[in-house]
PDB file of N, CA and C in Angstrom:
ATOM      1  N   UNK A   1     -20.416  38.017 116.565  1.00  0.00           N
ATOM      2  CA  UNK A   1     -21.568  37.327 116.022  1.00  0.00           C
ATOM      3  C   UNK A   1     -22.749  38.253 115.816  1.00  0.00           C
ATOM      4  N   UNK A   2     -22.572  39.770 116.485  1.00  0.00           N
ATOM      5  CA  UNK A   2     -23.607  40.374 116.087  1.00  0.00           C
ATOM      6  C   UNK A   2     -25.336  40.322 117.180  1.00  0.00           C
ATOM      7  N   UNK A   3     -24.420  39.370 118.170  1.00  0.00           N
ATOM      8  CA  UNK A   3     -25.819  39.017 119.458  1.00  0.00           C
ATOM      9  C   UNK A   3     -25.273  40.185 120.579  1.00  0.00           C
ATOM     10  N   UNK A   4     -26.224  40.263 121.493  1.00  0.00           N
ATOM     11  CA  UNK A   4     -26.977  41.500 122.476  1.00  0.00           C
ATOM     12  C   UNK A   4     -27.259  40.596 123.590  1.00  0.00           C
ATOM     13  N   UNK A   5     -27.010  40.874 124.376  1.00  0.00           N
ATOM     14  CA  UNK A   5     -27.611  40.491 125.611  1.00  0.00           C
ATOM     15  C   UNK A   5     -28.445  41.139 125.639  1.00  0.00           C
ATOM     16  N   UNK A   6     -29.492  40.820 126.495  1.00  0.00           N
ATOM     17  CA  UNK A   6     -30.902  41.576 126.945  1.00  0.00           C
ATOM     18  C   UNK A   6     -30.827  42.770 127.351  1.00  0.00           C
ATOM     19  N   UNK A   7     -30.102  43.109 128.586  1.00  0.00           N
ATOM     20  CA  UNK A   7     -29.658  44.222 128.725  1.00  0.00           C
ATOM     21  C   UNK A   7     -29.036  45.207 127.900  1.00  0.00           C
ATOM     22  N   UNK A   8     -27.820  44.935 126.936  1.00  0.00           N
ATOM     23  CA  UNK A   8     -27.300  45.650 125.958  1.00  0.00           C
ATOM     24  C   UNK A   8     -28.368  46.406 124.937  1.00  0.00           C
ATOM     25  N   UNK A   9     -29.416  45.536 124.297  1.00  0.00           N
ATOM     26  CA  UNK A   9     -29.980  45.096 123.807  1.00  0.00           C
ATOM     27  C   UNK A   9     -31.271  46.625 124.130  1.00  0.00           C
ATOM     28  N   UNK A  10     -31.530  46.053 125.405  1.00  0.00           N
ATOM     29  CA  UNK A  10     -32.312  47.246 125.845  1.00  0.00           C
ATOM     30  C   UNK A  10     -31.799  48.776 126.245  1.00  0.00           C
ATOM     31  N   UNK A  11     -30.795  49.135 126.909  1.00  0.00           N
ATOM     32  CA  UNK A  11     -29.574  49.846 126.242  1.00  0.00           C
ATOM     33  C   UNK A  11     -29.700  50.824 125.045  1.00  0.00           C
ATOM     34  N   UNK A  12     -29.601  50.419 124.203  1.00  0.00           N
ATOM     35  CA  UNK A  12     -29.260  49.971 122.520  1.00  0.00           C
ATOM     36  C   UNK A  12     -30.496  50.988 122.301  1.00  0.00           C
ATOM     37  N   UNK A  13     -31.604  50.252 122.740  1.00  0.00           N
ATOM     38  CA  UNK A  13     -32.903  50.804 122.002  1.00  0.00           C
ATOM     39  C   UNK A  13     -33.819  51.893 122.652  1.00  0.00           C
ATOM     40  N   UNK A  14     -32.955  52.387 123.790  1.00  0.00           N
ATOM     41  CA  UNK A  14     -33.542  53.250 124.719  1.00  0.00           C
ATOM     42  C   UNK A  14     -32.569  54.273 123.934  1.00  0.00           C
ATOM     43  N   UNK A  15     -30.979  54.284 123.655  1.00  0.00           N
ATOM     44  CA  UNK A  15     -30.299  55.642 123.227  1.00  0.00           C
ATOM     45  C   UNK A  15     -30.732  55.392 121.670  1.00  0.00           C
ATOM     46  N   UNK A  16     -31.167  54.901 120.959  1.00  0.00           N
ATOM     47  CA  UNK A  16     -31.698  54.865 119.543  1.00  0.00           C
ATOM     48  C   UNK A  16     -32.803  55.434 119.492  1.00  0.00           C
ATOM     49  N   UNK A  17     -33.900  55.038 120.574  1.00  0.00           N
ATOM     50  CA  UNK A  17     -35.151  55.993 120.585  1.00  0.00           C
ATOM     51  C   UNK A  17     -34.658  57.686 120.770  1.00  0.00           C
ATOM     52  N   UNK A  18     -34.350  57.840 122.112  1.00  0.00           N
ATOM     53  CA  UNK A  18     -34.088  59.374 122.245  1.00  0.00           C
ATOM     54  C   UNK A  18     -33.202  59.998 120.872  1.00  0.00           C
ATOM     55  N   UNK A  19     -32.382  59.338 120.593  1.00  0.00           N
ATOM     56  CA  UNK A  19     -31.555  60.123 118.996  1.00  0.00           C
ATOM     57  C   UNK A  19     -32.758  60.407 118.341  1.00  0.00           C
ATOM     58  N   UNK A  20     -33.647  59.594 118.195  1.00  0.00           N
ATOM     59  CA  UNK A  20     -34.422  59.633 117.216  1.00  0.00           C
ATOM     60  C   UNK A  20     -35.632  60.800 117.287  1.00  0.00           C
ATOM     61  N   UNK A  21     -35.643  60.490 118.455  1.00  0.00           N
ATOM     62  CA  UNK A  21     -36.857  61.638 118.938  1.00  0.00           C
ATOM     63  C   UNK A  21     -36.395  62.871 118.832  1.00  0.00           C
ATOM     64  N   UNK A  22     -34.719  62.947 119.277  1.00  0.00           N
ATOM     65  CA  UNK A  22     -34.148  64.511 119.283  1.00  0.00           C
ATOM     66  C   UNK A  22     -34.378  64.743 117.725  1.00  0.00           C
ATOM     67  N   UNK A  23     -33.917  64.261 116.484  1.00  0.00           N
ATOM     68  CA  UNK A  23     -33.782  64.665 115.329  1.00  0.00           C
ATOM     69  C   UNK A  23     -35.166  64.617 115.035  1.00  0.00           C
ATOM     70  N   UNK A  24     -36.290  64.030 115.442  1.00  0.00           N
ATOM     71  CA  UNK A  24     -37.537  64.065 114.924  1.00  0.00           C
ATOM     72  C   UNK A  24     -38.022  65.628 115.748  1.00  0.00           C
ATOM     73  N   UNK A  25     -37.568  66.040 116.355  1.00  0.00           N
ATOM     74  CA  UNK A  25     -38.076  67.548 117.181  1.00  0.00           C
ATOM     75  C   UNK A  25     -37.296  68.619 116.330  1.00  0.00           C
ATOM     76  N   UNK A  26     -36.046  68.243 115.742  1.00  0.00           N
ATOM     77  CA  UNK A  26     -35.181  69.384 115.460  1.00  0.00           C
ATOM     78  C   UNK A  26     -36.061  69.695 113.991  1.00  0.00           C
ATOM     79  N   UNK A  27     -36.369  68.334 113.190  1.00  0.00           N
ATOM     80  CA  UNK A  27     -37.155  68.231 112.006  1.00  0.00           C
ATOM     81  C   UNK A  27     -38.337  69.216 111.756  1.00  0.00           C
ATOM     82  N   UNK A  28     -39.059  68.798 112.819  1.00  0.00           N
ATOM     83  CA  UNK A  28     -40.456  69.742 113.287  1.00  0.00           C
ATOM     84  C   UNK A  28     -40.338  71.014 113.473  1.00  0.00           C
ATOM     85  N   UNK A  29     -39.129  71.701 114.498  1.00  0.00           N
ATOM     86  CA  UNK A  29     -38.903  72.910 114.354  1.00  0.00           C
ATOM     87  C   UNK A  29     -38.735  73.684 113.362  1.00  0.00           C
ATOM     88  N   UNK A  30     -37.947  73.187 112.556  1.00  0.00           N
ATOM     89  CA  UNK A  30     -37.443  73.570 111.399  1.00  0.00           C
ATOM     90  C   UNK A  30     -38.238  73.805 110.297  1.00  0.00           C
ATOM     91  N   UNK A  31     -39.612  73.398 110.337  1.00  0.00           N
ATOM     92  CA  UNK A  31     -40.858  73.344 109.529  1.00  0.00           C
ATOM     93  C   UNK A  31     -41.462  74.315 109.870  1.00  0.00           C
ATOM     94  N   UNK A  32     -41.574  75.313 108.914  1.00  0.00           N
ATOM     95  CA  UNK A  32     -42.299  76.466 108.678  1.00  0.00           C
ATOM     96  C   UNK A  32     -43.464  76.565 108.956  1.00  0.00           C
ATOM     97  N   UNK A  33     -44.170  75.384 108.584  1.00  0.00           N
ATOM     98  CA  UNK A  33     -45.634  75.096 108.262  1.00  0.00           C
ATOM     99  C   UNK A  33     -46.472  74.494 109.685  1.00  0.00           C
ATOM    100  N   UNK A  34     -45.569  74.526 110.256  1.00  0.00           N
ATOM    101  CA  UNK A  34     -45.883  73.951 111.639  1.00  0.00           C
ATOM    102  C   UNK A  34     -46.237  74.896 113.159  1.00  0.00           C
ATOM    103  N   UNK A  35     -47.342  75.095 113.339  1.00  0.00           N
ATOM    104  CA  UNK A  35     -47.684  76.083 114.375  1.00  0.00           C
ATOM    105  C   UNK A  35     -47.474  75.316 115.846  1.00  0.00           C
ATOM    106  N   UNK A  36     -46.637  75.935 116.788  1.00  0.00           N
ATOM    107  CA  UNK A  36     -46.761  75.173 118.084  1.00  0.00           C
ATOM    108  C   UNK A  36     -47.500  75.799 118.828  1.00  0.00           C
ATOM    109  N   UNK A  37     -48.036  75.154 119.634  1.00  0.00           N
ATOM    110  CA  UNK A  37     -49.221  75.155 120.964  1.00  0.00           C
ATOM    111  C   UNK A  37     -49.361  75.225 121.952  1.00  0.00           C
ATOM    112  N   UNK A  38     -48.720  76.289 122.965  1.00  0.00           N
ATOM    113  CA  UNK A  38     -48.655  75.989 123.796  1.00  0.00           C
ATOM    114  C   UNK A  38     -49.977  75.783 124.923  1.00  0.00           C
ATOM    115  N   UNK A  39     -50.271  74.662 125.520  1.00  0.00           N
ATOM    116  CA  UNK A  39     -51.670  74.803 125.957  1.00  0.00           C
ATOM    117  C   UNK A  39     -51.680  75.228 127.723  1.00  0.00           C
ATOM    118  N   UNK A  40     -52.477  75.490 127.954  1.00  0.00           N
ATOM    119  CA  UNK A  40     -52.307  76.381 129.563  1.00  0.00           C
ATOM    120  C   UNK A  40     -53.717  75.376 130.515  1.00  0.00           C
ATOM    121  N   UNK A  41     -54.857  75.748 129.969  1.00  0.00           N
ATOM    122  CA  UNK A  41     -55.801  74.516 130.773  1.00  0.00           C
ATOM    123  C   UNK A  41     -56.738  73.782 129.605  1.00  0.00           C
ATOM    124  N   UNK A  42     -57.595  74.224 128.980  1.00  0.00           N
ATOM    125  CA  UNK A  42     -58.548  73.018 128.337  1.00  0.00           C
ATOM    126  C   UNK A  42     -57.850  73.074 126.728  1.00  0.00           C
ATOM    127  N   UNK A  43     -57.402  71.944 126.691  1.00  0.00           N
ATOM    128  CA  UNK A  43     -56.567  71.506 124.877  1.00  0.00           C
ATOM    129  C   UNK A  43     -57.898  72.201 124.180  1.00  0.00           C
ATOM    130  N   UNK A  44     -58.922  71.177 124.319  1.00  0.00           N
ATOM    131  CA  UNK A  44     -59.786  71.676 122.820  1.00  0.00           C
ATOM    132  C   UNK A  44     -60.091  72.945 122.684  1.00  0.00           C
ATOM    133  N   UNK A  45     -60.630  73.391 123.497  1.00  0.00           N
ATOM    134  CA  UNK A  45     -60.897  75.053 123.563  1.00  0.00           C
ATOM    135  C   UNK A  45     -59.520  75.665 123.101  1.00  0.00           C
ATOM    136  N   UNK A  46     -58.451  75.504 123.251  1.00  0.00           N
ATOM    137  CA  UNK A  46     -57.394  76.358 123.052  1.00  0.00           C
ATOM    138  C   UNK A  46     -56.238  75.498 121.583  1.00  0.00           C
ATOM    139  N   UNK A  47     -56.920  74.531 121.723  1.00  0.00           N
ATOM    140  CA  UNK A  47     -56.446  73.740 120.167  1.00  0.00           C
ATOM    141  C   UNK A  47     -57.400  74.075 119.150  1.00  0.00           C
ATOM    142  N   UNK A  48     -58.671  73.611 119.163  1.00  0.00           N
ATOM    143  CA  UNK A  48     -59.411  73.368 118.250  1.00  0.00           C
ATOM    144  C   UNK A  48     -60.038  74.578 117.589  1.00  0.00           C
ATOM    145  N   UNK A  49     -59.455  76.338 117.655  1.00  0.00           N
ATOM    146  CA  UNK A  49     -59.745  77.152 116.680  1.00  0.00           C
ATOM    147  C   UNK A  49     -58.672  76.954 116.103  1.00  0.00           C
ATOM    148  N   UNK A  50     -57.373  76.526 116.201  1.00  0.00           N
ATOM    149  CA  UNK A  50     -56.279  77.105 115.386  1.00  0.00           C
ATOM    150  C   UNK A  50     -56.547  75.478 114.359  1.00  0.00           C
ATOM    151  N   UNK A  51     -56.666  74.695 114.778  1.00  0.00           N
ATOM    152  CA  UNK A  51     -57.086  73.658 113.365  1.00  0.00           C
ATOM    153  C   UNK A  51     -57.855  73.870 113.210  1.00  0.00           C
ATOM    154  N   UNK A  52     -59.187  74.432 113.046  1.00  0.00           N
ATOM    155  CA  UNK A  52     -60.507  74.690 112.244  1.00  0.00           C
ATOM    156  C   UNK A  52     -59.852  75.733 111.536  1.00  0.00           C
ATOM    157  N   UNK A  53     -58.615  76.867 111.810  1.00  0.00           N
ATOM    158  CA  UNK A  53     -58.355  77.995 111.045  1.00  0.00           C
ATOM    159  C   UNK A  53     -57.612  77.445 109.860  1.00  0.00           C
ATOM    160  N   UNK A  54     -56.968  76.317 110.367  1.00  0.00           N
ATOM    161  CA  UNK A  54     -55.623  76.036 109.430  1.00  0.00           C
ATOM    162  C   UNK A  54     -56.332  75.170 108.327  1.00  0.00           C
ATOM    163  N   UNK A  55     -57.516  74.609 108.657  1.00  0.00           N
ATOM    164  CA  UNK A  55     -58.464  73.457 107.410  1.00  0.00           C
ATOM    165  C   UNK A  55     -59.329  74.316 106.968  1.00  0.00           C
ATOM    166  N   UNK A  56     -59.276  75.489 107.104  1.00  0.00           N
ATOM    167  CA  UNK A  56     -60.483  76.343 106.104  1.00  0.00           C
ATOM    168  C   UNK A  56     -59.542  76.884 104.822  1.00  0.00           C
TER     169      UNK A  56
END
């Protein structure tokens, strides 16, 4: 009939998320255009020259 128990159901949408997330990371890597970040203590200070560099 195409019905889920609750459990199944939840299951279901916990290994559908992670697939999704893995191929949405492999996507991103794979993008040239995409600088990663690694941050160590304060984000903005150590984020916010490389996007002010990348929008000029």
């Amino acid at each position: 009939e195409g019905r889920l128990s609750l459990d199944e159901a939840i299951a279901q949408i916990v290994l559908h998320t992670r697939q999704f997330a893995v191929r949405q990371e492999r996507w991103f890597r794979r993008d040239p255009r995409i600088e990663w970040v690694v941050v160590q203590h304060d984000p903005v200070a150590e984020v916010a020259p490389k996007v002010r560099a990348a929008l000029e």
